[in-house]
PDB file of N, CA and C in Angstrom:
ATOM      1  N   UNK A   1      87.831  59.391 103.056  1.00  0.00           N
ATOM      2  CA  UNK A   1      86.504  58.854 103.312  1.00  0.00           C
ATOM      3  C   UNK A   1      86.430  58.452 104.788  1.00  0.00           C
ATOM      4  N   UNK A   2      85.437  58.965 105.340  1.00  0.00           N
ATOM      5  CA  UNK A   2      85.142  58.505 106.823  1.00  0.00           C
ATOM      6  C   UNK A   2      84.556  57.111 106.902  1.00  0.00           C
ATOM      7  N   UNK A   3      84.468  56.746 108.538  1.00  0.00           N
ATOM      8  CA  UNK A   3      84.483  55.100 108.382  1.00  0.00           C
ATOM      9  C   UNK A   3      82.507  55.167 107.933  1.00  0.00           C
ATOM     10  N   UNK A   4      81.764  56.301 108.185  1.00  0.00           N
ATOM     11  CA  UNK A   4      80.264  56.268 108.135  1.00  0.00           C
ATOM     12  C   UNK A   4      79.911  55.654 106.415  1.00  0.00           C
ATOM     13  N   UNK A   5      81.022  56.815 105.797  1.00  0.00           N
ATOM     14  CA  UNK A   5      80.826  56.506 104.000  1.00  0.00           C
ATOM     15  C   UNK A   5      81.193  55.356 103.787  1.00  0.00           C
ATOM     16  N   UNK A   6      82.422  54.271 104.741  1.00  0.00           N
ATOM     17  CA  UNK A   6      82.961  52.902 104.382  1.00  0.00           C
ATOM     18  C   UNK A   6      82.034  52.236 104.433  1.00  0.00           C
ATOM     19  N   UNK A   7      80.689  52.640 105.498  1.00  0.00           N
ATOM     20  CA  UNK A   7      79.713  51.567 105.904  1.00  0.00           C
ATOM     21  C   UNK A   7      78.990  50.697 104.524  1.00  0.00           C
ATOM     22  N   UNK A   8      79.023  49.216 104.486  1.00  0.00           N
ATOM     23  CA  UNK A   8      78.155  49.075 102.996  1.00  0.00           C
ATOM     24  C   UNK A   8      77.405  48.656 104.339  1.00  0.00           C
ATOM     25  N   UNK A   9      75.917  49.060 104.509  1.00  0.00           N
ATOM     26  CA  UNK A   9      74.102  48.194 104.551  1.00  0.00           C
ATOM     27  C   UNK A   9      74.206  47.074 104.155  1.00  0.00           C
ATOM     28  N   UNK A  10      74.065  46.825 102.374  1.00  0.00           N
ATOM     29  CA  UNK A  10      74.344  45.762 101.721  1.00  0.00           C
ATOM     30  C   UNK A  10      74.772  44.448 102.278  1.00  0.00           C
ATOM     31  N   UNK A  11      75.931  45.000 102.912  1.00  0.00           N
ATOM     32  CA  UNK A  11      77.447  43.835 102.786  1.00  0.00           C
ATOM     33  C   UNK A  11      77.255  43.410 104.713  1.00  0.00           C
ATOM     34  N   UNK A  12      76.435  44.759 105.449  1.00  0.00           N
ATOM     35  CA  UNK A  12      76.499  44.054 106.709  1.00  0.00           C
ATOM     36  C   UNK A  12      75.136  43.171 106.947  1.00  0.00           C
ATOM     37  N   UNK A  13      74.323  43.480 106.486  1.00  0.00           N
ATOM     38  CA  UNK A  13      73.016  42.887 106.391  1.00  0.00           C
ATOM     39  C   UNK A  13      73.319  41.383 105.999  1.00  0.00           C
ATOM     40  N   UNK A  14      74.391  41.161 104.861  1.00  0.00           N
ATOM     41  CA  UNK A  14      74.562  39.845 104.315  1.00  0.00           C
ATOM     42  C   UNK A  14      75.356  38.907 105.675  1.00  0.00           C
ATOM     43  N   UNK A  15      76.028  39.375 106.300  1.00  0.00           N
ATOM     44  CA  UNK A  15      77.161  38.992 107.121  1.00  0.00           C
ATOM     45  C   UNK A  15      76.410  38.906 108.069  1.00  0.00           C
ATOM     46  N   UNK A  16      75.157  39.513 108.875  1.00  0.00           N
ATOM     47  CA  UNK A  16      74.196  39.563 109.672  1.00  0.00           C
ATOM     48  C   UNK A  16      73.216  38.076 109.407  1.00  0.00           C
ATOM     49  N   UNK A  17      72.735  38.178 108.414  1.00  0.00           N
ATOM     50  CA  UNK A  17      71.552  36.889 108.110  1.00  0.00           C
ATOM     51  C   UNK A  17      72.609  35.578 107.572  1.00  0.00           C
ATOM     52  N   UNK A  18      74.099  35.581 107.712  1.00  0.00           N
ATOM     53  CA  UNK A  18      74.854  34.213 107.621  1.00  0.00           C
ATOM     54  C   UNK A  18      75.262  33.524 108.552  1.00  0.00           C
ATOM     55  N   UNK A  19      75.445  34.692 109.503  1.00  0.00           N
ATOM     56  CA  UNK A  19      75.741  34.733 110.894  1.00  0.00           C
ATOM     57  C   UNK A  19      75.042  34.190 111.841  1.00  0.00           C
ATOM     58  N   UNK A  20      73.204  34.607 111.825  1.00  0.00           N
ATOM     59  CA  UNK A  20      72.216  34.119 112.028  1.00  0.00           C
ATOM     60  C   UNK A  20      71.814  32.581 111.523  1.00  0.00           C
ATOM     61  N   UNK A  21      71.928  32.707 110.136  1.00  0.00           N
ATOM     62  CA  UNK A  21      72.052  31.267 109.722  1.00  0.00           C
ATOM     63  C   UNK A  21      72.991  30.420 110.168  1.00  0.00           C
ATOM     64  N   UNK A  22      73.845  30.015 110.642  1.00  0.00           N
ATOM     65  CA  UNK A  22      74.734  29.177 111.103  1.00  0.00           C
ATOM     66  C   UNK A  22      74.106  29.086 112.549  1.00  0.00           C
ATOM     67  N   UNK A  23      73.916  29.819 113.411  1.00  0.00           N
ATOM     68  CA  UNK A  23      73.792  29.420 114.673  1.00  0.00           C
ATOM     69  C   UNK A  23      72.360  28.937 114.566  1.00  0.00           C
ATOM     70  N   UNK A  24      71.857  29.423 113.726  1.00  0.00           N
ATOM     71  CA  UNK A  24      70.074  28.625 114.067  1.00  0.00           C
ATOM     72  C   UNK A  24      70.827  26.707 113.324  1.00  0.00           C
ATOM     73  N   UNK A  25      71.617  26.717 112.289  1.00  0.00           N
ATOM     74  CA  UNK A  25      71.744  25.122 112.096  1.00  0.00           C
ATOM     75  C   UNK A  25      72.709  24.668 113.134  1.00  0.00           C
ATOM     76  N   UNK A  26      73.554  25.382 114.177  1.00  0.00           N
ATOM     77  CA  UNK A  26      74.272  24.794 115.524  1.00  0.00           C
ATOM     78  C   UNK A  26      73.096  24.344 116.072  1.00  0.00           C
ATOM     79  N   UNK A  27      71.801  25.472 116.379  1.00  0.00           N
ATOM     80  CA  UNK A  27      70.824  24.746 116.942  1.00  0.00           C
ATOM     81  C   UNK A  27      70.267  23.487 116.710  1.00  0.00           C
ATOM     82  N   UNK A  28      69.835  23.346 115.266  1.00  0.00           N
ATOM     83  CA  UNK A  28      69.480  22.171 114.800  1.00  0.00           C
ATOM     84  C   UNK A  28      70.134  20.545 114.994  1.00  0.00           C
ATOM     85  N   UNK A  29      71.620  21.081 115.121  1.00  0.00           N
ATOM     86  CA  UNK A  29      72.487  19.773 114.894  1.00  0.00           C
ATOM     87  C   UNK A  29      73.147  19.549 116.299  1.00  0.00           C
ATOM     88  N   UNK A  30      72.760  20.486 116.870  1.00  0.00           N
ATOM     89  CA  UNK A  30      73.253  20.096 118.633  1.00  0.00           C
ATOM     90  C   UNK A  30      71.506  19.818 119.289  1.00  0.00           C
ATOM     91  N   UNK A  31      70.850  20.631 119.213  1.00  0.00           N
ATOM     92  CA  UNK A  31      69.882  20.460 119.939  1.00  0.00           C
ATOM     93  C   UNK A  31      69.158  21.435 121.310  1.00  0.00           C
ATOM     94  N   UNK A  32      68.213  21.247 121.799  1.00  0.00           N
ATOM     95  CA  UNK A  32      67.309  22.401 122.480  1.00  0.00           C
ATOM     96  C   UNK A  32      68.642  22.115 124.097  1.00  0.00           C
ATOM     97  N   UNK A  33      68.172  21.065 124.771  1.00  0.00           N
ATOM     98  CA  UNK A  33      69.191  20.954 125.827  1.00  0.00           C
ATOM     99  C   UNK A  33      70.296  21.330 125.814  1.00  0.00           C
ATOM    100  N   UNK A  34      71.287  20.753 124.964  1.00  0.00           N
ATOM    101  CA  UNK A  34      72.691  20.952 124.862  1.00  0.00           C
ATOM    102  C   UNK A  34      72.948  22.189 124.690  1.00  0.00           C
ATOM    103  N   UNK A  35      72.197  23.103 124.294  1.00  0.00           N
ATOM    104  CA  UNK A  35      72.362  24.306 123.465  1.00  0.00           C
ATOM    105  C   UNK A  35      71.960  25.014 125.333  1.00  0.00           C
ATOM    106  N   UNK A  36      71.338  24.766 125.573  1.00  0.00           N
ATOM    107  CA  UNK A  36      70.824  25.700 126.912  1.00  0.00           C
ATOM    108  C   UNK A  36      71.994  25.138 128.216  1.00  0.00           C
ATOM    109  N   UNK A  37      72.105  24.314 128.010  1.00  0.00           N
ATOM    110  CA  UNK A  37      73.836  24.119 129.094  1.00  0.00           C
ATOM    111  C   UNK A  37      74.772  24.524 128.944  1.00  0.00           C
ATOM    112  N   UNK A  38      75.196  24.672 126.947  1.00  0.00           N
ATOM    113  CA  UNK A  38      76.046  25.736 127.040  1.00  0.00           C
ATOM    114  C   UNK A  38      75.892  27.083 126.804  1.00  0.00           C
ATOM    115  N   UNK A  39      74.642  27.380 126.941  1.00  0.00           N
ATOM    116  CA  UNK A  39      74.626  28.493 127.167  1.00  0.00           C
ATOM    117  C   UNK A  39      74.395  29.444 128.565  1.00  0.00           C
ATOM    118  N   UNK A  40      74.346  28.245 129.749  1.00  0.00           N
ATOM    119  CA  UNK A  40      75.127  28.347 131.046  1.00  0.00           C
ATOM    120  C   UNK A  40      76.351  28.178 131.405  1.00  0.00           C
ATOM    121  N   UNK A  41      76.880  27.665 130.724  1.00  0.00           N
ATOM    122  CA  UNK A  41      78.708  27.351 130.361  1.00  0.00           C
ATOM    123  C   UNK A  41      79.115  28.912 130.559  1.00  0.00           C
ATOM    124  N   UNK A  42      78.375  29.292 128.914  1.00  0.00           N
ATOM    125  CA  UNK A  42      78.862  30.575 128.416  1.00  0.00           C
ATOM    126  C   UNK A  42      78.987  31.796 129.583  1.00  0.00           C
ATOM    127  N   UNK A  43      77.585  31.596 130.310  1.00  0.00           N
ATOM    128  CA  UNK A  43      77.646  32.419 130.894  1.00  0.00           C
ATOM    129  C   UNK A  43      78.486  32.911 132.578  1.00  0.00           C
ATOM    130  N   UNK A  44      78.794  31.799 133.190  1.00  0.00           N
ATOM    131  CA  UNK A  44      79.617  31.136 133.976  1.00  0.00           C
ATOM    132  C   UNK A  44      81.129  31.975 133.148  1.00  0.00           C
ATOM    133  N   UNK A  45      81.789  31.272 132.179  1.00  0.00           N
ATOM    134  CA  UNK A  45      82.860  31.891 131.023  1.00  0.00           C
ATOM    135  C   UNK A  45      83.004  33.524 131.540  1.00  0.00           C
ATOM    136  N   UNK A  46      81.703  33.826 131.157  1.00  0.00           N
ATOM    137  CA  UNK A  46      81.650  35.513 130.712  1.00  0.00           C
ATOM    138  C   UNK A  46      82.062  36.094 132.815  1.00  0.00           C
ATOM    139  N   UNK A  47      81.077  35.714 133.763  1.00  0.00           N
ATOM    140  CA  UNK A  47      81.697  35.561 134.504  1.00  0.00           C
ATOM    141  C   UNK A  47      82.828  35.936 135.462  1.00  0.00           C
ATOM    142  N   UNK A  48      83.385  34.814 134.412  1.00  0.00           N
ATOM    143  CA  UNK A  48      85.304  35.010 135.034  1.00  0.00           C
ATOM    144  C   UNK A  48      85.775  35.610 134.761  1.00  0.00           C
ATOM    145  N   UNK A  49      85.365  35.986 133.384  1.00  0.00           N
ATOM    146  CA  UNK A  49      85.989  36.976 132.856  1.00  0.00           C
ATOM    147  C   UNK A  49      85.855  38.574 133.298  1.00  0.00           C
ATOM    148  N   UNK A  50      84.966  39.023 133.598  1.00  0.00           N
ATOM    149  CA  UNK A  50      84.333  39.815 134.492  1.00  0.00           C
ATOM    150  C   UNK A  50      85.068  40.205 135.663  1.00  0.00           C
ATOM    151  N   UNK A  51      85.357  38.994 136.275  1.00  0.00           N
ATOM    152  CA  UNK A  51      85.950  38.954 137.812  1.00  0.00           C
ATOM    153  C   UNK A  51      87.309  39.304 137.570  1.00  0.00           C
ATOM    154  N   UNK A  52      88.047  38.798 136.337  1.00  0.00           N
ATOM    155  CA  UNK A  52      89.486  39.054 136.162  1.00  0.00           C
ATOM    156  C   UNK A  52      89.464  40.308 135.999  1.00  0.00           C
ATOM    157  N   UNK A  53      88.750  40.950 135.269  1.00  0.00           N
ATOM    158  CA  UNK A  53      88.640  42.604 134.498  1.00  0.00           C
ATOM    159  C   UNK A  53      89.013  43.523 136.069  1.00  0.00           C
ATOM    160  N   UNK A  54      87.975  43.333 137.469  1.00  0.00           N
ATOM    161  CA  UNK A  54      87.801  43.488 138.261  1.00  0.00           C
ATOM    162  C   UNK A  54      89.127  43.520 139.458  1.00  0.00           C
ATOM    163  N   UNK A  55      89.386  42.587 139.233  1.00  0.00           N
ATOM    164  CA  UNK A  55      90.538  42.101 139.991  1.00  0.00           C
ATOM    165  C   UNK A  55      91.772  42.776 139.904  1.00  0.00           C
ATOM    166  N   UNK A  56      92.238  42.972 138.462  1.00  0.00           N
ATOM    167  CA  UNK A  56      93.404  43.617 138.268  1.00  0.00           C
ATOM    168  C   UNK A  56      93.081  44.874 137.472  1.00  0.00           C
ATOM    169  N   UNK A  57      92.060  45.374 138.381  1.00  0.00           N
ATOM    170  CA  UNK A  57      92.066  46.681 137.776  1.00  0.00           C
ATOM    171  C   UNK A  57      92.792  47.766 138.097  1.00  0.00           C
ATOM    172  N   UNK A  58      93.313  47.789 139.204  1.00  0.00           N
ATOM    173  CA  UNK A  58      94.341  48.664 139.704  1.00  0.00           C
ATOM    174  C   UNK A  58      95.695  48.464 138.754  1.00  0.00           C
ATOM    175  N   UNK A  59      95.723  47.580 137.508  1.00  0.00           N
ATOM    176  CA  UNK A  59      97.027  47.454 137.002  1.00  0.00           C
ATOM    177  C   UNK A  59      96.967  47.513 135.672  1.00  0.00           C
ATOM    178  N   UNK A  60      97.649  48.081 134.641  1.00  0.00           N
ATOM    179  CA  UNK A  60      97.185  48.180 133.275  1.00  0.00           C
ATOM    180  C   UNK A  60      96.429  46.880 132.769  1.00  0.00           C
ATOM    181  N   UNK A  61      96.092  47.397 131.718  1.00  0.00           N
ATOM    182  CA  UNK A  61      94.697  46.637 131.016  1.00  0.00           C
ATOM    183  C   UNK A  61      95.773  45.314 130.520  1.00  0.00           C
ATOM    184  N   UNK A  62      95.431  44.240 131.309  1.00  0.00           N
ATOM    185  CA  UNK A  62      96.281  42.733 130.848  1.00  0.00           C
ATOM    186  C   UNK A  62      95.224  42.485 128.859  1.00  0.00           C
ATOM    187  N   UNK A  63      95.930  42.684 127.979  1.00  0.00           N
ATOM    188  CA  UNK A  63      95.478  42.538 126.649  1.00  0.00           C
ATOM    189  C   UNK A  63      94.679  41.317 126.737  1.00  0.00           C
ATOM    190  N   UNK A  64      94.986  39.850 126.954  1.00  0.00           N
ATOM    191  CA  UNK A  64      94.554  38.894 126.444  1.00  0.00           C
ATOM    192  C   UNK A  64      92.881  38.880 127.961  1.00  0.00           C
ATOM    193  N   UNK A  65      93.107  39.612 129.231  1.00  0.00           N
ATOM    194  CA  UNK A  65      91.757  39.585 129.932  1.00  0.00           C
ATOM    195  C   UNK A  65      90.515  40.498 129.130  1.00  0.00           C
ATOM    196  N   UNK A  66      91.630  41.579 128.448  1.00  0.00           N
ATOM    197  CA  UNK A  66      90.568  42.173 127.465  1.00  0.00           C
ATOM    198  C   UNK A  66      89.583  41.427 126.520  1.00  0.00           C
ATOM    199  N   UNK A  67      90.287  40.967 126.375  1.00  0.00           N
ATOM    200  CA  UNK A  67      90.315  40.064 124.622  1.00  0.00           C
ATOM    201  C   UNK A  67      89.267  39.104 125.175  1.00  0.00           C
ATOM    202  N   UNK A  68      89.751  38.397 125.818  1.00  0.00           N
ATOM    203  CA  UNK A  68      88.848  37.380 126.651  1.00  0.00           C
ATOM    204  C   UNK A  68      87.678  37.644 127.017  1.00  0.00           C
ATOM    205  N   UNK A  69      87.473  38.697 127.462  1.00  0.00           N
ATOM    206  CA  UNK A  69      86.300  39.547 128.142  1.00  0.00           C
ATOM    207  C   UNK A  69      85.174  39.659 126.535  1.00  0.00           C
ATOM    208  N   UNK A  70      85.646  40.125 125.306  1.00  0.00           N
ATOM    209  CA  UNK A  70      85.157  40.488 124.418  1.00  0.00           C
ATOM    210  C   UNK A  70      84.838  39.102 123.907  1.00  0.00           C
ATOM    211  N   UNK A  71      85.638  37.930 123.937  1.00  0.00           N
ATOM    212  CA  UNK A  71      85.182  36.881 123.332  1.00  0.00           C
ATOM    213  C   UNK A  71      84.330  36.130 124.308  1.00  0.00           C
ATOM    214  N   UNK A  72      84.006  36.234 125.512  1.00  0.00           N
ATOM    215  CA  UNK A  72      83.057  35.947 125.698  1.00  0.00           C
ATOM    216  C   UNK A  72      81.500  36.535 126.339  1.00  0.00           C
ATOM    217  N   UNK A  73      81.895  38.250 125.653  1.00  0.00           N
ATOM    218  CA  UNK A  73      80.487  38.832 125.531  1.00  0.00           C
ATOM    219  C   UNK A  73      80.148  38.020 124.335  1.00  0.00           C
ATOM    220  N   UNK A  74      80.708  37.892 123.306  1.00  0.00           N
ATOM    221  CA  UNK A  74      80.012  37.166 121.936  1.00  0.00           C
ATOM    222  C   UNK A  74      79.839  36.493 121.983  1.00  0.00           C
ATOM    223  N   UNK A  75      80.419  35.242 122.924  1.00  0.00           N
ATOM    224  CA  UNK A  75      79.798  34.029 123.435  1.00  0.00           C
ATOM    225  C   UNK A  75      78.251  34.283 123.548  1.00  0.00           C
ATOM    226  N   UNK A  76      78.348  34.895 124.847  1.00  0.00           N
ATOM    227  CA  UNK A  76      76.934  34.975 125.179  1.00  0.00           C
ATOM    228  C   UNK A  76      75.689  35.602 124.614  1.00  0.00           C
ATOM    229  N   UNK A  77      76.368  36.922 123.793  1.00  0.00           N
ATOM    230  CA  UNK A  77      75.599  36.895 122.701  1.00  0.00           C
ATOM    231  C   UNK A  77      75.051  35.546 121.591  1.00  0.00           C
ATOM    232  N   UNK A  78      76.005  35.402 121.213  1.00  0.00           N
ATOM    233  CA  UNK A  78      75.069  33.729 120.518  1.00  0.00           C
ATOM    234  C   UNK A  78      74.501  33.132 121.189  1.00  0.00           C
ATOM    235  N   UNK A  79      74.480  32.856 122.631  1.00  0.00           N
ATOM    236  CA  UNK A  79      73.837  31.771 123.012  1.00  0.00           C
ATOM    237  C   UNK A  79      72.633  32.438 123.319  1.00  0.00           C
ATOM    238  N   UNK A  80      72.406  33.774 123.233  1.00  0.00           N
ATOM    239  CA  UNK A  80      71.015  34.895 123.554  1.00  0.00           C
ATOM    240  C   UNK A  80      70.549  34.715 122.449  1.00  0.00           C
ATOM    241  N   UNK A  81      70.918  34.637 121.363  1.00  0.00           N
ATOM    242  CA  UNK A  81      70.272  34.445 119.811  1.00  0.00           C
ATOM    243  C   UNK A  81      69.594  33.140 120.031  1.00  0.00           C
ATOM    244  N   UNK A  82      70.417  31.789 119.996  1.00  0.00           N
ATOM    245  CA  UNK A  82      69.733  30.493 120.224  1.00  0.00           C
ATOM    246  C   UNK A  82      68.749  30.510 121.226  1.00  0.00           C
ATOM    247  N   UNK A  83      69.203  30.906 122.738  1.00  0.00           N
ATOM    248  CA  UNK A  83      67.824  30.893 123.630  1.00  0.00           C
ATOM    249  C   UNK A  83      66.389  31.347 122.850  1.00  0.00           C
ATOM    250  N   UNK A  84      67.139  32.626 122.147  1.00  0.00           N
ATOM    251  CA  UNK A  84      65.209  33.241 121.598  1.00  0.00           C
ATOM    252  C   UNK A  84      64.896  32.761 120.713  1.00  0.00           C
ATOM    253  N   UNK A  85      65.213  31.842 119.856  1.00  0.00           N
ATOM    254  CA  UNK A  85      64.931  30.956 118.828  1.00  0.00           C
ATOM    255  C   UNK A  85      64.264  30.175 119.269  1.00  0.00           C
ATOM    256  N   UNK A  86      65.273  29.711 120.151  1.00  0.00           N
ATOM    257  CA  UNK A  86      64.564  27.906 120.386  1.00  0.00           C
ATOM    258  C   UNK A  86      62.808  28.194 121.134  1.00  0.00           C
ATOM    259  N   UNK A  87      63.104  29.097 122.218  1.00  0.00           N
ATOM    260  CA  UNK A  87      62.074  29.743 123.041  1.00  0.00           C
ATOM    261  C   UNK A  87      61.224  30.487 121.957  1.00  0.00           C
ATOM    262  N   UNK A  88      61.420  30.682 121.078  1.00  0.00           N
ATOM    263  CA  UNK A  88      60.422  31.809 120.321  1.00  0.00           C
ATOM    264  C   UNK A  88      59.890  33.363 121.100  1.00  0.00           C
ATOM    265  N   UNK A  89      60.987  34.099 121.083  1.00  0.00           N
ATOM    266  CA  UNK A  89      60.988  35.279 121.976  1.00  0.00           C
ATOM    267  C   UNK A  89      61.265  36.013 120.790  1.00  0.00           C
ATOM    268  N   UNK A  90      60.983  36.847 120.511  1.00  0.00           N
ATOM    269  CA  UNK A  90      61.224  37.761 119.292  1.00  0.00           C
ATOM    270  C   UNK A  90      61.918  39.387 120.257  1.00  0.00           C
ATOM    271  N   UNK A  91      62.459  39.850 119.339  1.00  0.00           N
ATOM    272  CA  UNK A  91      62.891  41.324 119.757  1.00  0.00           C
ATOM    273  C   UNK A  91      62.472  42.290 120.391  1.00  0.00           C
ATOM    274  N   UNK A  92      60.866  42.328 119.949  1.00  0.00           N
ATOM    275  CA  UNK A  92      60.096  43.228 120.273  1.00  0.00           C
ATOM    276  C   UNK A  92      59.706  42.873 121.781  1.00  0.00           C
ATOM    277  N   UNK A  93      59.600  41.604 121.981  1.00  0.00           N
ATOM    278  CA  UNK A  93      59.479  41.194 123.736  1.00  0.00           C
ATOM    279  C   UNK A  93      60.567  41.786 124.432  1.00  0.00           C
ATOM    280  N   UNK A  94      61.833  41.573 123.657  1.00  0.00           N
ATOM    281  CA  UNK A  94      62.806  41.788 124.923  1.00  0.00           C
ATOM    282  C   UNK A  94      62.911  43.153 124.953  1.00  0.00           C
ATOM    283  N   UNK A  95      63.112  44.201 124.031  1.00  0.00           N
ATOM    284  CA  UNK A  95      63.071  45.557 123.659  1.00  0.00           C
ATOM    285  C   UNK A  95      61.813  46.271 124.997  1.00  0.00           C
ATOM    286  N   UNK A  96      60.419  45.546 124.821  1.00  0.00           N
ATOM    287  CA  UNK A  96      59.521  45.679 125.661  1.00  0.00           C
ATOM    288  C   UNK A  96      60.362  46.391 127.429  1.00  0.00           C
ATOM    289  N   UNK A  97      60.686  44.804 128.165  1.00  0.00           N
ATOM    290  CA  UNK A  97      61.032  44.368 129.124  1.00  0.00           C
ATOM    291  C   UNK A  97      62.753  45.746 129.163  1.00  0.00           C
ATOM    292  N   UNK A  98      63.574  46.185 128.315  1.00  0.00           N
ATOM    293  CA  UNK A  98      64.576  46.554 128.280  1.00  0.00           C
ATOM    294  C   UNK A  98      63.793  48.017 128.557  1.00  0.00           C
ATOM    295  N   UNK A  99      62.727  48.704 128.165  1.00  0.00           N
ATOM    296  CA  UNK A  99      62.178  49.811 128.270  1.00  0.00           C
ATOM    297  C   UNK A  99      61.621  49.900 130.068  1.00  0.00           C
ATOM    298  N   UNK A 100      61.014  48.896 129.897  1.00  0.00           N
ATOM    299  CA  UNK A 100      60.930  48.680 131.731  1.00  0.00           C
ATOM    300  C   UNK A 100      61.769  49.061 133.040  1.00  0.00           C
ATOM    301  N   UNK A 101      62.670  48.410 132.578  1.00  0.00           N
ATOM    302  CA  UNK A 101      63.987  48.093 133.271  1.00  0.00           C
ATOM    303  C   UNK A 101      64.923  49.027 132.931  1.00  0.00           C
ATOM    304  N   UNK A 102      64.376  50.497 132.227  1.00  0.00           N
ATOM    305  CA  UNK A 102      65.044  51.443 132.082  1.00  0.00           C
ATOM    306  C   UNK A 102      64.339  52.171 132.831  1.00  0.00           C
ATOM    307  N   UNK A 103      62.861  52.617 132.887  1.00  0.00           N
ATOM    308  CA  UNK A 103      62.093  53.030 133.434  1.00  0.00           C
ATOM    309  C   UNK A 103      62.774  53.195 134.847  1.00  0.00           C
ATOM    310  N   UNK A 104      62.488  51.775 135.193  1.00  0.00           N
ATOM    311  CA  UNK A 104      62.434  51.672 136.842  1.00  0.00           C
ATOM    312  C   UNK A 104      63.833  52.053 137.077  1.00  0.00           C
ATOM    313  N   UNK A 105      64.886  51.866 136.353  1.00  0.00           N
ATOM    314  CA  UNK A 105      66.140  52.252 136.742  1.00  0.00           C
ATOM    315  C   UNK A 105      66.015  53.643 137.088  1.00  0.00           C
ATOM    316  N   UNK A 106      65.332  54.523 135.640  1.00  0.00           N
ATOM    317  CA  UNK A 106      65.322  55.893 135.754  1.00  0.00           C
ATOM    318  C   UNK A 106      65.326  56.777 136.936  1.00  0.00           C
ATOM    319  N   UNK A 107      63.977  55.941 137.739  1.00  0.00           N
ATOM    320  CA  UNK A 107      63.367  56.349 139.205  1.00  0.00           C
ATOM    321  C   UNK A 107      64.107  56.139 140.028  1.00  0.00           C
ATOM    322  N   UNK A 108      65.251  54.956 139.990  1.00  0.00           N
ATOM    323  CA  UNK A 108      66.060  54.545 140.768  1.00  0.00           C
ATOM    324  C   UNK A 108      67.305  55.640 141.099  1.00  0.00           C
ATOM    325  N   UNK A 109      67.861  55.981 139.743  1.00  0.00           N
ATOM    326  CA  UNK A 109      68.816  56.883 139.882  1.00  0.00           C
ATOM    327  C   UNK A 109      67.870  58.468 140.392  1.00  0.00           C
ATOM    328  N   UNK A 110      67.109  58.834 140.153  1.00  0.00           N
ATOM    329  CA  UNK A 110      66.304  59.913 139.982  1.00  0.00           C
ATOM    330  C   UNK A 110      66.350  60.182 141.910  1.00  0.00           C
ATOM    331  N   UNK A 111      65.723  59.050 142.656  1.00  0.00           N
ATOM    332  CA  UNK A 111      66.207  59.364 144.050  1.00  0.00           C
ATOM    333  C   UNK A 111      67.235  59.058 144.711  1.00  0.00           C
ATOM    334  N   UNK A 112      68.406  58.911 143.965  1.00  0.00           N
ATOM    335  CA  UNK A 112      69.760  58.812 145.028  1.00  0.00           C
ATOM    336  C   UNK A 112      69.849  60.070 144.181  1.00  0.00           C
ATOM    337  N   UNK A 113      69.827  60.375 142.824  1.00  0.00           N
ATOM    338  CA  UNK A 113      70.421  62.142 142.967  1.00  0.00           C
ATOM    339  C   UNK A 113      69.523  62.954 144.194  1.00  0.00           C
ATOM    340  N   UNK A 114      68.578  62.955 144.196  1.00  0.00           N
ATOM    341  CA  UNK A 114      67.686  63.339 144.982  1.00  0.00           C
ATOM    342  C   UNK A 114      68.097  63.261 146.492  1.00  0.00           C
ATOM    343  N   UNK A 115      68.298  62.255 146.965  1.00  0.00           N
ATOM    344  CA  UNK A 115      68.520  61.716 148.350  1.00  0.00           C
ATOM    345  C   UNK A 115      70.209  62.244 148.392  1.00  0.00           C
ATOM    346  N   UNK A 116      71.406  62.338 147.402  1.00  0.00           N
ATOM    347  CA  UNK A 116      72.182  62.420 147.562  1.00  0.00           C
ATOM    348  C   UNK A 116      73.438  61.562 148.017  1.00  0.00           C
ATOM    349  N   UNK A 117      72.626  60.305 147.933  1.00  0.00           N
ATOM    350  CA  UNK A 117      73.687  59.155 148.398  1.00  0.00           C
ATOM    351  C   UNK A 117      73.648  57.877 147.388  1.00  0.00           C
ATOM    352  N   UNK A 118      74.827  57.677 147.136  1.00  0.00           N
ATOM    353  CA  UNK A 118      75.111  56.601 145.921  1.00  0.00           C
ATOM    354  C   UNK A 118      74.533  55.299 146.212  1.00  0.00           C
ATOM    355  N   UNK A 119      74.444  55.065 147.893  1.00  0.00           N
ATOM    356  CA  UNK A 119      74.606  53.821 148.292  1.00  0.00           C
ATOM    357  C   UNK A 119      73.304  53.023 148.324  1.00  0.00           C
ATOM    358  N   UNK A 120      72.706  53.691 148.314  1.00  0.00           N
ATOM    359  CA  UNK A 120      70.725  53.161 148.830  1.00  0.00           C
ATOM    360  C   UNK A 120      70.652  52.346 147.326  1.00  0.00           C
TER     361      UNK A 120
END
């Protein structure tokens, strides 16, 4: 069986809306402020982590900068869930703005192939 047939819908959907549920009651029981500082924390975190990835890249992949790196994309993923909660931003806004900002990228890359230079 391939991992597509392992997939249960069911079982990720459930693990999806528990997942969701817990961080909307972090929201509740920490609060609108606290929740938006650390979710400048987080992002600061993500960051360093970034910079380490960067840094020793000329040298095999250090496991735990990996690891690190991944635990705090999910950081910041949660704290992107709470921001649009608390803010009331729904999907379809950001999805919007992500189509944009593909757009304009599009044009962006479209004249350095064009122009021939990476750097502009």
């Amino acid at each position: 069986m391939n991992k597509i047939e392992e997939f249960n819908v069911d079982e990720y959907i459930d693990k999806v809306t528990e997942t969701k549920r817990i961080f909307r009651q972090s929201l509740e029981k920490y609060g609108k402020e606290p929740q938006c500082r650390q979710a400048m924390e987080e992002c600061a975190e993500l960051i360093q982590a970034v910079n380490k990835m960067l840094r020793y890249e000329d040298r095999p992949a250090e496991p735990e900068y990996y690891a690190n790196l991944i635990e705090e994309i999910a950081d910041v993923e949660i704290m992107l869930f709470q921001l649009k909660e608390m803010f009331y931003i729904n999907e379809t806004e950001v999805h919007e703005w992500k189509e944009k900002k593909a757009k304009r990228e599009k044009e962006r890359l479209k004249n350095v192939i064009n122009k021939g230079d990476i750097n502009d």
